[in-house]
C-alpha atoms as a PDB file:
ATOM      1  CA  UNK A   1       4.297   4.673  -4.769  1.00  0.00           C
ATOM      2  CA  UNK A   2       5.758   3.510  -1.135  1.00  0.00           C
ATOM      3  CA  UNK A   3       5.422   5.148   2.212  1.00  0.00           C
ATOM      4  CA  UNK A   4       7.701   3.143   4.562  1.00  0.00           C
ATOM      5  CA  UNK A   5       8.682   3.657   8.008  1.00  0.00           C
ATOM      6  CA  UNK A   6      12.374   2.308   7.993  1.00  0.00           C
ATOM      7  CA  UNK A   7      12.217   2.363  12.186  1.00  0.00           C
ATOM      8  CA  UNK A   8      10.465  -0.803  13.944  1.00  0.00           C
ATOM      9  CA  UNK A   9       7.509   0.763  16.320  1.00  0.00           C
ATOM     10  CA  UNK A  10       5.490  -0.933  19.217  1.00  0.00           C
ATOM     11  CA  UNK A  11       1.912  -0.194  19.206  1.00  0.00           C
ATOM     12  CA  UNK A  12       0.063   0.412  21.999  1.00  0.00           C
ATOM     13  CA  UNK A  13      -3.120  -1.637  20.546  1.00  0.00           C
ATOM     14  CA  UNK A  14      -5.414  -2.350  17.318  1.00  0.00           C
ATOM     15  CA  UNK A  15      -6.803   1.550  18.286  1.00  0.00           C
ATOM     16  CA  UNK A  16      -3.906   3.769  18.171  1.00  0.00           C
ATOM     17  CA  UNK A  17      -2.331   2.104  15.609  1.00  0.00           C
ATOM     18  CA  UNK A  18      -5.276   3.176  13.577  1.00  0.00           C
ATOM     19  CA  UNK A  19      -5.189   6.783  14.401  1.00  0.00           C
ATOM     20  CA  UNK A  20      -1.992   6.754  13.199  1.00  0.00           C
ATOM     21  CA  UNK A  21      -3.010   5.707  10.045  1.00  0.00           C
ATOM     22  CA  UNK A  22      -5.517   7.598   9.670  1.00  0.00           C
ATOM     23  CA  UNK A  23      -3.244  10.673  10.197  1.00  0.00           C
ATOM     24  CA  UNK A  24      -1.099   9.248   7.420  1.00  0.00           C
ATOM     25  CA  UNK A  25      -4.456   8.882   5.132  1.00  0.00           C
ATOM     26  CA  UNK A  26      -5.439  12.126   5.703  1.00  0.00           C
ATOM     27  CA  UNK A  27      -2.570  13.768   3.780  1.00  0.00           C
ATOM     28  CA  UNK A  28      -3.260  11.693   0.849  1.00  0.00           C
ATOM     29  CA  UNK A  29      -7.186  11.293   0.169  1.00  0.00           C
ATOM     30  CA  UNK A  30      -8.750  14.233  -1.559  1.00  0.00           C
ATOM     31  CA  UNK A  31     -12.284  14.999   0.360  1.00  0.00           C
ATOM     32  CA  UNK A  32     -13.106  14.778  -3.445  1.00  0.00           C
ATOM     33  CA  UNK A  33     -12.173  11.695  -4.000  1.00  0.00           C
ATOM     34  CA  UNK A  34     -15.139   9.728  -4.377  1.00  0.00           C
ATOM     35  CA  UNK A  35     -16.608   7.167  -3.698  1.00  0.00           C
ATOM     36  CA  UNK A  36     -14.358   5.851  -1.124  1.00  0.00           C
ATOM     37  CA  UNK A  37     -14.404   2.183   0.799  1.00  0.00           C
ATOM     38  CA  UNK A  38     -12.620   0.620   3.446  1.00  0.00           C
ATOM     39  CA  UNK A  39     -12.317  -2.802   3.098  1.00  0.00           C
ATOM     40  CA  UNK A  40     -10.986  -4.551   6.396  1.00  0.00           C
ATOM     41  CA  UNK A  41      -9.579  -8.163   6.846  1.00  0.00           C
ATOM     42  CA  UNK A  42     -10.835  -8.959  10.064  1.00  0.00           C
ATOM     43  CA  UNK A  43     -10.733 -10.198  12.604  1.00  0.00           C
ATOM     44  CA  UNK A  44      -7.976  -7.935  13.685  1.00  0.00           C
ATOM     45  CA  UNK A  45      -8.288  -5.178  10.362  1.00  0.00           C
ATOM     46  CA  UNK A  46     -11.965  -5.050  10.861  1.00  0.00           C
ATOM     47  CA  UNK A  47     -10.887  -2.533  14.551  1.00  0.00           C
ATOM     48  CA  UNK A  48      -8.494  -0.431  12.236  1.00  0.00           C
ATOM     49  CA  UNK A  49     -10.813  -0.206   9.393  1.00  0.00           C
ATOM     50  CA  UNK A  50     -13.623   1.167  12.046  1.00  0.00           C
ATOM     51  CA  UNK A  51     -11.598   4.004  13.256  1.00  0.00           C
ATOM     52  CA  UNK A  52     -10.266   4.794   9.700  1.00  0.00           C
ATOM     53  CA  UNK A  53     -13.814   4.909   8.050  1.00  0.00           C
ATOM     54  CA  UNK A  54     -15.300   6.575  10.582  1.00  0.00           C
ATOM     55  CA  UNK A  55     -12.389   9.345  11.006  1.00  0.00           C
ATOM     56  CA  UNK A  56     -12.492   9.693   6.984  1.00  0.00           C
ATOM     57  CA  UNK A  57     -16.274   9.719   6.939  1.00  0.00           C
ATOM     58  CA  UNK A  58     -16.181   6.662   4.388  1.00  0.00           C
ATOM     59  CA  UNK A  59     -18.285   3.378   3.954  1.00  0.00           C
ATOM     60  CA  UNK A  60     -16.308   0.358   6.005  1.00  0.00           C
ATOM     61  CA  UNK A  61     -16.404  -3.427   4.255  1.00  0.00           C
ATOM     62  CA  UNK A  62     -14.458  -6.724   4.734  1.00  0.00           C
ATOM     63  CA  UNK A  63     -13.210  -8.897   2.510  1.00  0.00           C
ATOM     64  CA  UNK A  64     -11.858 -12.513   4.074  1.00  0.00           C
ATOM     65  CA  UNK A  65      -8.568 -14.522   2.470  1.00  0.00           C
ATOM     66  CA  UNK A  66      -8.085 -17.654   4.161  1.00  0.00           C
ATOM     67  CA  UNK A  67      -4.251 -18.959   4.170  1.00  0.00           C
ATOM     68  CA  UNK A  68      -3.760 -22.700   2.785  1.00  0.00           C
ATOM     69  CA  UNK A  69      -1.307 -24.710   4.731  1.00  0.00           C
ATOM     70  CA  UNK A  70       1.071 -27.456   3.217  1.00  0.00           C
ATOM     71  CA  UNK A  71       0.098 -31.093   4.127  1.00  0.00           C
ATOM     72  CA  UNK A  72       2.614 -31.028   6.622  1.00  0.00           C
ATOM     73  CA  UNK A  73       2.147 -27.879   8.768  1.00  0.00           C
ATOM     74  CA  UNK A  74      -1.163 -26.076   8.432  1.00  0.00           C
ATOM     75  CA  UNK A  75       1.125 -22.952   9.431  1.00  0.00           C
ATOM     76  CA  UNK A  76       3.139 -22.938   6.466  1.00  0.00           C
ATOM     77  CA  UNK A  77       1.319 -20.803   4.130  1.00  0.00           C
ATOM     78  CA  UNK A  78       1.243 -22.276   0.048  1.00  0.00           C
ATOM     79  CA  UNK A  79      -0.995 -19.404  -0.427  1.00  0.00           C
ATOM     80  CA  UNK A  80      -3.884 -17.887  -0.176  1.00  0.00           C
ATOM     81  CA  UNK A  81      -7.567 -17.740  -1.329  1.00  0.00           C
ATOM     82  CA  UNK A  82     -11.249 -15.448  -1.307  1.00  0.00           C
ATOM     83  CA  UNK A  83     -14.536 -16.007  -1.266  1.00  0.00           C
ATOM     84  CA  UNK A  84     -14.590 -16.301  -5.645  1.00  0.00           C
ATOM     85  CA  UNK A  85     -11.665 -18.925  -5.656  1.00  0.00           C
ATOM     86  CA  UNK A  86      -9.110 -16.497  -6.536  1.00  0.00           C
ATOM     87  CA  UNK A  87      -5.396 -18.544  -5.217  1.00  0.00           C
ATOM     88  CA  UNK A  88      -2.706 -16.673  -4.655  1.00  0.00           C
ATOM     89  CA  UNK A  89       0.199 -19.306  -4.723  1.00  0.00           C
ATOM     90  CA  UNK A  90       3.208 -19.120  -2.658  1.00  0.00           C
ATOM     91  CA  UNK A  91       4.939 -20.821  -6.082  1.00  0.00           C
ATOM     92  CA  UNK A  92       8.499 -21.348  -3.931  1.00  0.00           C
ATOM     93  CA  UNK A  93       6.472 -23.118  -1.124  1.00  0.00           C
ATOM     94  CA  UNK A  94       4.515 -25.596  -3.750  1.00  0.00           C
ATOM     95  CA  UNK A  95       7.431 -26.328  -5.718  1.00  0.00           C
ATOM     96  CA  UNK A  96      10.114 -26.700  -2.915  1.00  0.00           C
ATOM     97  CA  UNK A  97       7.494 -29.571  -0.981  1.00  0.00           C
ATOM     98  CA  UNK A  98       5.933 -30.864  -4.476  1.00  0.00           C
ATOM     99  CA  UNK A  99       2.569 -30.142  -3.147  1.00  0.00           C
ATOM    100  CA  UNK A 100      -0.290 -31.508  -5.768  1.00  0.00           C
ATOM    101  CA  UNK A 101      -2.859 -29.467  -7.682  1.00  0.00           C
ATOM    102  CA  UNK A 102      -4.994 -31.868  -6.232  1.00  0.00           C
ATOM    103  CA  UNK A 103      -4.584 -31.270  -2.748  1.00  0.00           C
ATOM    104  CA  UNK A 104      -4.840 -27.772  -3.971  1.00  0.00           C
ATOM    105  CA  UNK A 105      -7.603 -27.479  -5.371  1.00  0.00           C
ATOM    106  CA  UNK A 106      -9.092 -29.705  -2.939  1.00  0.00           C
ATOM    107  CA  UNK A 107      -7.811 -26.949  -0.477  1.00  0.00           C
ATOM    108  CA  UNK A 108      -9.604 -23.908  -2.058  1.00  0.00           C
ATOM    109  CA  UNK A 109     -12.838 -25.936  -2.495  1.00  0.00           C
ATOM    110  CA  UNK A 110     -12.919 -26.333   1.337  1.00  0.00           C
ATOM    111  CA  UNK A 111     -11.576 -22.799   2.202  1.00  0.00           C
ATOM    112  CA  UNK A 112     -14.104 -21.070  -0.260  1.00  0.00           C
ATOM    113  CA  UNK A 113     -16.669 -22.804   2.053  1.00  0.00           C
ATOM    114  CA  UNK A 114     -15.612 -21.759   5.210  1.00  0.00           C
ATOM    115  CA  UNK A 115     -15.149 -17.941   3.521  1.00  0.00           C
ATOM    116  CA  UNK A 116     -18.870 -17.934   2.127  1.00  0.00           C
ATOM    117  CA  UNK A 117     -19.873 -19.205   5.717  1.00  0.00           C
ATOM    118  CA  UNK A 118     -18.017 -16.215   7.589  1.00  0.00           C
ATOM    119  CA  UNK A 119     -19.085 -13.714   5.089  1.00  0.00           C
ATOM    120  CA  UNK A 120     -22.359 -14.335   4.835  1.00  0.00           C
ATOM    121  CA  UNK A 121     -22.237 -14.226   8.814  1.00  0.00           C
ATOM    122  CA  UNK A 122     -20.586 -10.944   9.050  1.00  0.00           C
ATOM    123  CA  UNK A 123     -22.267  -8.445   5.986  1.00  0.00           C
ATOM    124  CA  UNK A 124     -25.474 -10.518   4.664  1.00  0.00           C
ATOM    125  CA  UNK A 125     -24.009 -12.230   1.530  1.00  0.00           C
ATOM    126  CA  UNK A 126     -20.733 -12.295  -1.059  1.00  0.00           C
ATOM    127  CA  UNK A 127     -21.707 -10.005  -3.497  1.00  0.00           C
ATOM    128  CA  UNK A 128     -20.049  -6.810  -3.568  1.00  0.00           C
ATOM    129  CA  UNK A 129     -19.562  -3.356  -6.722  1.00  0.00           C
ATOM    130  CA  UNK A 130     -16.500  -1.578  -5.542  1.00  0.00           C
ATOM    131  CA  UNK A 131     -15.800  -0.811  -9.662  1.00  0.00           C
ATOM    132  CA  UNK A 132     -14.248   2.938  -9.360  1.00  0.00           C
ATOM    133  CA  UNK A 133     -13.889   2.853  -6.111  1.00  0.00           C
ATOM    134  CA  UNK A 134     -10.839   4.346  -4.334  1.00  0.00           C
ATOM    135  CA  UNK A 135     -10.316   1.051  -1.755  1.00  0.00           C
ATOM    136  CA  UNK A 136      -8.447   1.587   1.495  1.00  0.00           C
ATOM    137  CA  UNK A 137      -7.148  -2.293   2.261  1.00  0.00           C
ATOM    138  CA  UNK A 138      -6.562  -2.520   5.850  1.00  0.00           C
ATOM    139  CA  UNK A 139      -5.391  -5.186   7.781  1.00  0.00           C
ATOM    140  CA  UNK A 140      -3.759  -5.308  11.683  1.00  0.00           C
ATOM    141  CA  UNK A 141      -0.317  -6.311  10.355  1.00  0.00           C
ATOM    142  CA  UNK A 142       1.361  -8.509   7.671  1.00  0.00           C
ATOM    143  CA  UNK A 143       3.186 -11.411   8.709  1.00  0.00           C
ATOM    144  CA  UNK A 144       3.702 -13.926   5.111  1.00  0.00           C
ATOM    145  CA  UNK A 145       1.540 -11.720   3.342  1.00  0.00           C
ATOM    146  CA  UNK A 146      -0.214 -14.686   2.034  1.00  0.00           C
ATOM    147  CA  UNK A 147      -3.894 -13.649   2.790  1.00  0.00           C
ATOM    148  CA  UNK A 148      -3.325 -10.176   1.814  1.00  0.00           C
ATOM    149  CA  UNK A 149      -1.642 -11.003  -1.505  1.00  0.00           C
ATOM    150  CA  UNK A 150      -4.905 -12.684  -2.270  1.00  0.00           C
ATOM    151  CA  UNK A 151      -7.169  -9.949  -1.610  1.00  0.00           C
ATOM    152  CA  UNK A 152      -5.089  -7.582  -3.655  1.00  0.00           C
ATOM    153  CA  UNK A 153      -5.593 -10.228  -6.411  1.00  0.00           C
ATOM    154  CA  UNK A 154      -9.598 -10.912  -6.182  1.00  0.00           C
ATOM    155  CA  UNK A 155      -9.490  -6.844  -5.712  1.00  0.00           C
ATOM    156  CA  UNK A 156      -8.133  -6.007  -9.090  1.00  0.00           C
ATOM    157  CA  UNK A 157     -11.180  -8.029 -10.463  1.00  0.00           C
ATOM    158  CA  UNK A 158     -13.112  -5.530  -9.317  1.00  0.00           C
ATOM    159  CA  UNK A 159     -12.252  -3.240 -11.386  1.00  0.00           C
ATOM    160  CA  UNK A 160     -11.503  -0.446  -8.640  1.00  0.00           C
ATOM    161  CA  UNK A 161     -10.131   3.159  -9.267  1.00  0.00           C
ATOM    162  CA  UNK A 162      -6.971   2.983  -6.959  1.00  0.00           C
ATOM    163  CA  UNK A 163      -6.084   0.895  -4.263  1.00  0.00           C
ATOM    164  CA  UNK A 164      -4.271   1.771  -0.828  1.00  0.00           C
ATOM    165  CA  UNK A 165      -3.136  -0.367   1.497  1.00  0.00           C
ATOM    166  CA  UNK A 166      -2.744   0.939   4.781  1.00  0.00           C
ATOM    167  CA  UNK A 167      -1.262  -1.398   7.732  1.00  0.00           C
ATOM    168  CA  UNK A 168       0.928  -0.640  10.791  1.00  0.00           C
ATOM    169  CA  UNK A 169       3.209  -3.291  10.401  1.00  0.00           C
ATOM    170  CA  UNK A 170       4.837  -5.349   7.796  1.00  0.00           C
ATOM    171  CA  UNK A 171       8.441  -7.146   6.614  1.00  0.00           C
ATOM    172  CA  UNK A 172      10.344  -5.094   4.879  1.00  0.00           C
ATOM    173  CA  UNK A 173      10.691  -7.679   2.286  1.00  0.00           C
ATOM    174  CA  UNK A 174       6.887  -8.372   2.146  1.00  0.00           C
ATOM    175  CA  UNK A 175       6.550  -4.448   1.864  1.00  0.00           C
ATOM    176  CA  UNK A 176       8.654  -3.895  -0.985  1.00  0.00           C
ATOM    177  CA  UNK A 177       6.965  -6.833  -2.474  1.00  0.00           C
ATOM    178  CA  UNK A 178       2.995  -5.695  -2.088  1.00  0.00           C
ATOM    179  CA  UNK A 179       4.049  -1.951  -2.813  1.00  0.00           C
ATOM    180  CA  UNK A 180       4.231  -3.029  -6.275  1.00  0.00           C
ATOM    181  CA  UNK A 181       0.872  -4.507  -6.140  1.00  0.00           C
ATOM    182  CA  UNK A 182      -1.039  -1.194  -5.173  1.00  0.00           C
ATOM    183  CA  UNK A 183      -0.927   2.213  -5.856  1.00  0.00           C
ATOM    184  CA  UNK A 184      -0.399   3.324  -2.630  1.00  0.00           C
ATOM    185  CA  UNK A 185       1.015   1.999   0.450  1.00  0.00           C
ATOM    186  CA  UNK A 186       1.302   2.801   3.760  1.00  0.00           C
ATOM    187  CA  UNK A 187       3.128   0.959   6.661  1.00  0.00           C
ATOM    188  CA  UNK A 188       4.210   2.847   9.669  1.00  0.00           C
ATOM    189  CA  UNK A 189       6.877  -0.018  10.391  1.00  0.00           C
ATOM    190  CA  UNK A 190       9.011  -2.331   8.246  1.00  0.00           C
ATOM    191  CA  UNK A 191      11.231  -4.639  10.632  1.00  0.00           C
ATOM    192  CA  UNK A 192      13.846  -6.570   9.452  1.00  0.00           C
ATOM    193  CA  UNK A 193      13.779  -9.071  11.949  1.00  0.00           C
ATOM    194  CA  UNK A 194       9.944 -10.398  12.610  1.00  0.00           C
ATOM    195  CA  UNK A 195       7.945 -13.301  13.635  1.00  0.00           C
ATOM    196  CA  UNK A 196       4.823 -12.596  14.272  1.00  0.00           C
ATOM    197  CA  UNK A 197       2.195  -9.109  14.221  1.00  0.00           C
ATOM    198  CA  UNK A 198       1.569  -9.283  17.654  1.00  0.00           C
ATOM    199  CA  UNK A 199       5.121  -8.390  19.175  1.00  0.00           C
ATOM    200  CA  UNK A 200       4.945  -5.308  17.742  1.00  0.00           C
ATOM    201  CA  UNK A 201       1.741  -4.324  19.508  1.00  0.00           C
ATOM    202  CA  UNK A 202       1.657  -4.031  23.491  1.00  0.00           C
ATOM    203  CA  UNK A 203      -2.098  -5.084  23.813  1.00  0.00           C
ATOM    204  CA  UNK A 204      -2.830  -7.810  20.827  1.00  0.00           C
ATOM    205  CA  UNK A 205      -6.284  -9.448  22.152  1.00  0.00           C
ATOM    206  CA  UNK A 206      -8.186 -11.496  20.411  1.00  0.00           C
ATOM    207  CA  UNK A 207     -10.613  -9.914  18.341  1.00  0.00           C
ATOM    208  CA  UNK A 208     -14.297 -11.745  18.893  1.00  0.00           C
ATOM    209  CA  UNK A 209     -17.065 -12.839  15.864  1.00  0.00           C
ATOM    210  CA  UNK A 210     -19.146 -10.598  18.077  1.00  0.00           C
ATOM    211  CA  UNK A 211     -16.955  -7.399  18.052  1.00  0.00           C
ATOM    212  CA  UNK A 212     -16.634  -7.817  14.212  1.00  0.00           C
ATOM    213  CA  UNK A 213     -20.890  -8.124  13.713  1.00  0.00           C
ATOM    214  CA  UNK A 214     -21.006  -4.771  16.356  1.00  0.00           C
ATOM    215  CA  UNK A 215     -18.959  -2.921  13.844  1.00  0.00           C
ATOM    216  CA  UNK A 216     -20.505  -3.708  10.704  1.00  0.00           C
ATOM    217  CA  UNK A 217     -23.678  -3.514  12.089  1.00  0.00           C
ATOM    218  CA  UNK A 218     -23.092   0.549  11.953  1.00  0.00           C
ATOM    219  CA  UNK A 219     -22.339   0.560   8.501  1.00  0.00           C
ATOM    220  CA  UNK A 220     -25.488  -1.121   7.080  1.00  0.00           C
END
């Protein structure tokens, strides 16, 4: 099931976008529904995923998807992988440029690294039991979708009860196409035209290493 927003919207930042999501949660999570986790993609997701847990009284996580870029342009996403290995391939992308398994693989060896580094930074280790879980994916916009394509993926490994994805902003091709990943999804914008998350937000600032260890600090 979809919940799309037609209409582009400007948000004012990372903060009332959230609130506005969390509005839109509240008419579909059951106070019964339980147990419940919020699993941010920071940087940006892990500010959302703050508010949200904390308005729906819920245990905040992260999970981290790194994007792999073609040989060519480091921006041009072939996919996607987490911290297990689990690639989510952009197969047009690969096909189109004749990218290698080899530099692929050789890709998701070094990004697997660099997640296992980050994540052991930010919660402690890699290890995580979200089996039956109702997950609430957040993230401060999707732009390719790559990175959130692949934590969909490495979620469904996990065995959890339902998943909802809940992000302001998104293509309204990309939406259609991850609605059918999840059970539930909710995007308070769907643009036809769009470059990048941050024009649709007034104040985009960078989100620090340090503001994501203050956050999760609360939840352990």
């Amino acid at each position: 099931m979809i919940d799309i927003n037609q209409n582009s919207k400007i948000f004012e930042n990372r903060e009332a976008a959230a609130v506005l999501l969390v509005n839109e949660l509240k008419k579909i999570i059951d106070k019964k529904d339980h147990p419940i986790t919020v699993l941010a993609i920071p940087r940006g997701g892990i500010v959302l995923g703050d508010i949200i847990a904390t308005s729906l009284n819920v245990k905040l996580d992260i999970i981290i998807s790194k994007k792999i870029g073609s040989p060519d342009n480091t921006e041009l996403a072939i996919g996607a992988v987490t911290h297990d290995g689990s690639f989510f391939p952009n197969e047009d992308i690969i096909e189109k440029l004749d990218i290698s398994q080899e530099y692929i693989k050789k890709q998701i060896s070094n990004k697997v690294k660099e997640i296992e580094i980050r994540l052991n930074k930010f919660r402690g280790d890699d290890s995580y039991d979200l089996k039956n879980n109702i997950i609430i994916l957040v993230d401060d916009g999707i732009a390719t979708g790559a990175t959130t394509f692949a934590a969909i993926k490495w979620l469904r490994n996990q065995n959890p009860k339902k998943i909802i994805l809940a992000v302001p902003v998104a293509p309204r091709d990309t939406a259609n196409l991850i609605s059918k990943l999840v059970d539930k999804t909710i995007i308070l914008s769907t643009p036809l035209i769009f470059f990048a998350v941050g024009e649709f937000y007034q104040n985009f600032s960078e989100v620090t290493d340090n503001q994501v260890l203050d956050i999760m600090s609360k939840y352990r």
